[in-house]
Protein backbone atom coordinates (compact mmCIF):
# COMPACT_ATOMS: atom_id res chain seq x y z
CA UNK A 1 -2.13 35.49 -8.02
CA UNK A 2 -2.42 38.43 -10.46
CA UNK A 3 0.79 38.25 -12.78
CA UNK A 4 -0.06 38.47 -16.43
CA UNK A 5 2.80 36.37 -17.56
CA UNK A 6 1.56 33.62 -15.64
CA UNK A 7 -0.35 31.98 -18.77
CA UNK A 8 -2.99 29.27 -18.39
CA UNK A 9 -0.61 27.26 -19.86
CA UNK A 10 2.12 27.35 -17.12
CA UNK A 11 -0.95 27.25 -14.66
CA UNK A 12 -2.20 23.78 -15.77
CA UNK A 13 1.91 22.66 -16.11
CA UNK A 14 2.27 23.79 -12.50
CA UNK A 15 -0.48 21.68 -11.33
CA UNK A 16 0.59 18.96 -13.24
CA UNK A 17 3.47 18.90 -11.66
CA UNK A 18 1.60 19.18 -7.86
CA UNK A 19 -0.30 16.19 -8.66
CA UNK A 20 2.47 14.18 -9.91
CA UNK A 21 4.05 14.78 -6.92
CA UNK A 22 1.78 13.60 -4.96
CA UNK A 23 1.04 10.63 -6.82
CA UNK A 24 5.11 9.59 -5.84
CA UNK A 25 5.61 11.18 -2.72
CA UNK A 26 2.23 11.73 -0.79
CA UNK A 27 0.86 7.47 -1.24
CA UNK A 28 4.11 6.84 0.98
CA UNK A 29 5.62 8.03 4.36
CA UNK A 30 8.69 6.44 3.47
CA UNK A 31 8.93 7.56 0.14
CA UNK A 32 7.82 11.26 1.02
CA UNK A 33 10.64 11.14 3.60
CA UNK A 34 13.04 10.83 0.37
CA UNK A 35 11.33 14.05 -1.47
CA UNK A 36 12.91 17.54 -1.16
CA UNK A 37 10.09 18.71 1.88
CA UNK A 38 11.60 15.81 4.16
CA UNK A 39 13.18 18.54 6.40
CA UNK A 40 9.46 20.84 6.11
CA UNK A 41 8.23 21.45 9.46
CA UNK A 42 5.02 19.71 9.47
CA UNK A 43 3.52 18.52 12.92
CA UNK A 44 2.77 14.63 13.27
CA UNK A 45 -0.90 15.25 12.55
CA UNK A 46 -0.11 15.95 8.88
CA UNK A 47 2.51 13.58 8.47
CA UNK A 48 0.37 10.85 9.79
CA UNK A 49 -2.51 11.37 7.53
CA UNK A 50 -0.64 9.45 5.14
């Protein structure tokens, strides 16, 4: 991405906010099927790899 008014700042936020995600939805089947990508199209390989 090349958009100077992304800072480094916002950059590390973002990624915060990735890896918190993951830390609630990705541990869990069940609870990922609660988050906002429940309706993503992801094949059963990928959803079974957690």
């Amino acid at each position: 991405m090349n958009n100077s008014d992304f800072t480094p700042d916002e950059a590390r936020e973002f990624h915060a906010l990735i890896d918190e995600f993951g830390k609630l939805y990705l541990r869990n089947r069940d609870q990922f099927l609660t988050s906002w990508l429940r309706d993503a199209n992801f094949n059963e390989h990928i959803l079974n790899q957690f």
